[in-house]
N, C-alpha and C. Protein backbone atom coordinates (compact mmCIF):
# COMPACT_ATOMS: atom_id res chain seq x y z
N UNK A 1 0.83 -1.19 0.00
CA UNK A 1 0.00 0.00 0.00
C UNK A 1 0.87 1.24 0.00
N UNK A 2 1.97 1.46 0.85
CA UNK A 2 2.86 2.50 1.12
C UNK A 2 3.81 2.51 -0.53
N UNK A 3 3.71 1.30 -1.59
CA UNK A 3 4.47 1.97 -3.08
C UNK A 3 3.29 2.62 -3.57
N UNK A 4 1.89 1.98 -3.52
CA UNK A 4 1.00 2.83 -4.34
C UNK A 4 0.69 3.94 -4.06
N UNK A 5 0.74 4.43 -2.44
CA UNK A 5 0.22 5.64 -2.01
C UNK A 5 1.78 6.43 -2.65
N UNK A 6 2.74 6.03 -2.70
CA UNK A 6 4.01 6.63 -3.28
C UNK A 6 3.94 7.18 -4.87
N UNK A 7 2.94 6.79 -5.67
CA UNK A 7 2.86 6.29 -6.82
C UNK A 7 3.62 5.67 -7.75
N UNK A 8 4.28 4.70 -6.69
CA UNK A 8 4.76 3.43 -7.77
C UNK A 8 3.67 2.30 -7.82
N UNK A 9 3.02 2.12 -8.79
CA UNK A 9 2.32 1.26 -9.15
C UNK A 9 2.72 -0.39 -9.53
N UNK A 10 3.45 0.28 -10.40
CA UNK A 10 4.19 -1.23 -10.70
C UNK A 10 4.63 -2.01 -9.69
N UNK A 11 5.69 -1.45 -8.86
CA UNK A 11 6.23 -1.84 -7.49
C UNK A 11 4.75 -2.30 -6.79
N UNK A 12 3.82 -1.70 -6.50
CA UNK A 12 2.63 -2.15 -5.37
C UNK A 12 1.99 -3.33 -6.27
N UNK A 13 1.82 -3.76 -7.40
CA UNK A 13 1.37 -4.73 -7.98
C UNK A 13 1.91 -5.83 -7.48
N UNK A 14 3.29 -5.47 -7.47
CA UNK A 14 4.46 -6.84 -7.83
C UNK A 14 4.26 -6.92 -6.48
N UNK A 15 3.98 -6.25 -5.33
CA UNK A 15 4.16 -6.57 -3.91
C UNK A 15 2.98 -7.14 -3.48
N UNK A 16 1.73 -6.64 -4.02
CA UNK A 16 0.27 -7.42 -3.54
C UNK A 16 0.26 -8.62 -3.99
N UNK A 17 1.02 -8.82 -5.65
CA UNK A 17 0.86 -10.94 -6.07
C UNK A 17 1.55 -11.15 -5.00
N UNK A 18 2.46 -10.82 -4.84
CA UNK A 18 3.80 -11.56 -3.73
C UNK A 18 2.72 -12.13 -2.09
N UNK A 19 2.11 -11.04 -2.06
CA UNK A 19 1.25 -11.18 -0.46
C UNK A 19 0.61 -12.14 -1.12
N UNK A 20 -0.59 -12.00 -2.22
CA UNK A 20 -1.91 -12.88 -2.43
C UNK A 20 -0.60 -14.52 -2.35
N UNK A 21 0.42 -14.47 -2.87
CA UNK A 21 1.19 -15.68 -2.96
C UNK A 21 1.10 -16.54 -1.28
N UNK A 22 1.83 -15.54 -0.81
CA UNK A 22 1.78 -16.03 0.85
C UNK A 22 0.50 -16.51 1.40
N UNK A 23 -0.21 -15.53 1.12
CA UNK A 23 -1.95 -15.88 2.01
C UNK A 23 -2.29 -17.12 1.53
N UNK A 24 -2.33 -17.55 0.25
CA UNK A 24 -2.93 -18.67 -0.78
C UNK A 24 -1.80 -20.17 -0.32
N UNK A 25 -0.29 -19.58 -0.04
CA UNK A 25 0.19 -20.91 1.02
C UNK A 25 -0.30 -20.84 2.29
N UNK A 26 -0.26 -20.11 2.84
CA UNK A 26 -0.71 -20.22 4.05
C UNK A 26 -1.68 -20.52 4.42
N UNK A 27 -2.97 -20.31 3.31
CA UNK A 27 -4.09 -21.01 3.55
C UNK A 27 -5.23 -19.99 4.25
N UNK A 28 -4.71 -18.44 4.38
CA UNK A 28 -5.32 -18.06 4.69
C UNK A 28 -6.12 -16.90 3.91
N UNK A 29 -7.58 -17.63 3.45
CA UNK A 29 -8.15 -17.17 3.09
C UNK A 29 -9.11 -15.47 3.26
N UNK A 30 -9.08 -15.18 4.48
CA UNK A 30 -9.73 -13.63 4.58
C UNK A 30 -8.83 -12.69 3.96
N UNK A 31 -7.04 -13.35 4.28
CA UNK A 31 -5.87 -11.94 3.93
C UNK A 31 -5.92 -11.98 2.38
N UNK A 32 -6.01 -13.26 2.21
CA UNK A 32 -5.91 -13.24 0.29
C UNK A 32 -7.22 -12.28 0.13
N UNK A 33 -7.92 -11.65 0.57
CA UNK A 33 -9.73 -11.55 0.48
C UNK A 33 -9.08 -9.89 0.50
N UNK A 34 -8.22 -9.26 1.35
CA UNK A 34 -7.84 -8.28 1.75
C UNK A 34 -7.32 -7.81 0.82
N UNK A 35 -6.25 -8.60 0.33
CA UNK A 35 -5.12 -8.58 -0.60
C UNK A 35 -5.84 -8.05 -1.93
N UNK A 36 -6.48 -8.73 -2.50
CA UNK A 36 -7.72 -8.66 -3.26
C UNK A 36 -8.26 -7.35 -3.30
N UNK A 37 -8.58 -7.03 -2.54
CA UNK A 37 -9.39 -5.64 -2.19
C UNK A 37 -8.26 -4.10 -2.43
N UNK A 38 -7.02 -4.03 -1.94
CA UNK A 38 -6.35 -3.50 -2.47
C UNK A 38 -5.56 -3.51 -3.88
N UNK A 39 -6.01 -4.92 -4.36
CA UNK A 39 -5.42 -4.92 -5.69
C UNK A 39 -6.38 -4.32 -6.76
N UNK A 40 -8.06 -4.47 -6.25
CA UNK A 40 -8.40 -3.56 -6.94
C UNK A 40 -8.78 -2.14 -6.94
N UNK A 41 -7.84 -1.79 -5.44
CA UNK A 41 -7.66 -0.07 -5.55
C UNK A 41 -6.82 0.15 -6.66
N UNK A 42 -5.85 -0.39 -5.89
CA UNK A 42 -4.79 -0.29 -7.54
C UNK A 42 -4.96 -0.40 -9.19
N UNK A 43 -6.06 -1.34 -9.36
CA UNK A 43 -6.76 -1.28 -10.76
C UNK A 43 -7.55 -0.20 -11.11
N UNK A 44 -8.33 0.34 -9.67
CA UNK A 44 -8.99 1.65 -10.06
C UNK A 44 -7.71 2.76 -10.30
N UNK A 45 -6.88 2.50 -9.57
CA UNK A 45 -5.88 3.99 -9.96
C UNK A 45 -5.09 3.68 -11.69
N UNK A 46 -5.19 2.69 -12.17
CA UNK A 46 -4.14 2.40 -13.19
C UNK A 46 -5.66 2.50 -14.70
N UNK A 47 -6.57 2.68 -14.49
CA UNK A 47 -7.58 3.12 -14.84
C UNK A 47 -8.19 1.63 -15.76
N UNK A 48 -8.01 0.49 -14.25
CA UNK A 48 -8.73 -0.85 -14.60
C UNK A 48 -10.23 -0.89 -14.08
N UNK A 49 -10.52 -2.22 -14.69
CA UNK A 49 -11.82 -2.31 -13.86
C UNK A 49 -11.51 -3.32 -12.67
N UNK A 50 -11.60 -2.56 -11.23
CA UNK A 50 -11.93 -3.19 -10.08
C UNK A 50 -12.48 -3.92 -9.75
N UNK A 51 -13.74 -4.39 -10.37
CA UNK A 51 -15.12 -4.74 -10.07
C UNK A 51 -14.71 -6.17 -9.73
N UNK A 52 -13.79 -6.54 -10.89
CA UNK A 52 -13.53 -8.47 -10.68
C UNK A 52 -12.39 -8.58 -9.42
N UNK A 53 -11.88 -8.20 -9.22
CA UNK A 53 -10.76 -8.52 -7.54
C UNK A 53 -12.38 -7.67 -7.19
N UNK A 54 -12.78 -6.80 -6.46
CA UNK A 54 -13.44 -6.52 -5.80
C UNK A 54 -14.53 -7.76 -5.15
N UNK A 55 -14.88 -8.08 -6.39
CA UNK A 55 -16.19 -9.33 -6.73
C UNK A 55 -15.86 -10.62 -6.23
N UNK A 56 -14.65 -10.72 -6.39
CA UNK A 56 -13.87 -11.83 -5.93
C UNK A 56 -13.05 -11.89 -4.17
N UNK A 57 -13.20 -10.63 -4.02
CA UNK A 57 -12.77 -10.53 -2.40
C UNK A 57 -13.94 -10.72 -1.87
N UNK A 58 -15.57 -9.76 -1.76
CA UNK A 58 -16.34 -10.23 -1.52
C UNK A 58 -16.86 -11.59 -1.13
N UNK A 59 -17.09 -12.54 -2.76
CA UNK A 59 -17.09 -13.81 -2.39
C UNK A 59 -16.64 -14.60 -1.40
N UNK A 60 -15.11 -14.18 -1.04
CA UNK A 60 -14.61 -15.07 -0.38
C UNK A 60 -15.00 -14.62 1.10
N UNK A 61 -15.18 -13.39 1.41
CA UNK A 61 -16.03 -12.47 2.79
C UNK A 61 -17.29 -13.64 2.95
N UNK A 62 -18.13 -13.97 1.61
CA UNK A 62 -19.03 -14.65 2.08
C UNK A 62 -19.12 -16.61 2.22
N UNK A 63 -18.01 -16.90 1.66
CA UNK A 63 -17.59 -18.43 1.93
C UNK A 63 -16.87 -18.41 3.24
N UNK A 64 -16.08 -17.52 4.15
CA UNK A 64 -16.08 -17.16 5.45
C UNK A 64 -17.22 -17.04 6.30
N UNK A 65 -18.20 -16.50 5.86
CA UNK A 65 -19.92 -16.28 6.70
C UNK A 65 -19.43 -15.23 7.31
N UNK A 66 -18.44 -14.17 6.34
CA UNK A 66 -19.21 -12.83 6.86
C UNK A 66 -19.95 -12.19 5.59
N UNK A 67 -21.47 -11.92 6.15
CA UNK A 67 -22.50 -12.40 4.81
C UNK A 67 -22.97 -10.33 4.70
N UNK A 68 -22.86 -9.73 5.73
CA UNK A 68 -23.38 -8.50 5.44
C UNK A 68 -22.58 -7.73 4.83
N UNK A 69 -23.37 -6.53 4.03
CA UNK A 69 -22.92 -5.72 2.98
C UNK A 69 -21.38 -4.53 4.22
N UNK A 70 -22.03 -4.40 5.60
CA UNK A 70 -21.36 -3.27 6.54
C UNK A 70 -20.23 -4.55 6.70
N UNK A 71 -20.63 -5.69 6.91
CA UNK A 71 -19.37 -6.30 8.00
C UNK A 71 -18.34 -6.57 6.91
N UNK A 72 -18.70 -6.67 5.16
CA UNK A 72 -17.63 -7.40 4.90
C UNK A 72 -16.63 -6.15 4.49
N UNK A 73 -17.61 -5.20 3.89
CA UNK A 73 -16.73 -3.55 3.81
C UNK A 73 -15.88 -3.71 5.08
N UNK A 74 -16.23 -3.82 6.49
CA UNK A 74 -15.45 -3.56 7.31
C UNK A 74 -13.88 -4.68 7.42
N UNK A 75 -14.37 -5.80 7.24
CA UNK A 75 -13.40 -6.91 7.16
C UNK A 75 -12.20 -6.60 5.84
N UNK A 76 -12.61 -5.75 4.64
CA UNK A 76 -11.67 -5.69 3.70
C UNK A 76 -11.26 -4.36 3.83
N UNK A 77 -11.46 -3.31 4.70
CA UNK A 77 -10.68 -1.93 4.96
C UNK A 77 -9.28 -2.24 5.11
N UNK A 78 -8.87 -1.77 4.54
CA UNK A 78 -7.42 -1.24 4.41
C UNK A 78 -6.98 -0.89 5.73
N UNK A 79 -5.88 -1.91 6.19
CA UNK A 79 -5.40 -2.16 7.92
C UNK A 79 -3.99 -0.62 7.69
């Protein structure tokens, strides 16, 4: 988050696969969900469409059973 807020983009890409890499061994599914969620800030700033990482962090908010629209916004805020 601290290359994109820098505006290195490229650099914050290459650093969020690297995380989604870790979370996805580790098995832990909410951070990959997180991970996700900032990757498609980053698609909104590089002038992508967000919607699919967005859509796809969600999902996984709700294969966890956190099912509400407030709790899962809250679960994917930016730590």
């Amino acid at each position: 988050m601290l290359l994109r807020d820098q505006g290195n983009l490229a650099g914050a890409g290459t650093a969020l696969s690297a995380s989604q890499a870790i979370f996805e061994t580790l098995g832990d599914t909410l951070w990959k969900a997180r991970v996700l969620f900032s990757k498609a800030m980053l698609d909104e700033l590089r002038g992508e469409d967000p919607e699919p990482a967005m859509r796809e962090a969600r999902a996984i908010c709700r294969r966890q059973g956190i099912t509400s629209g407030e709790t899962i916004a809250s679960a994917l805020r930016e730590w």
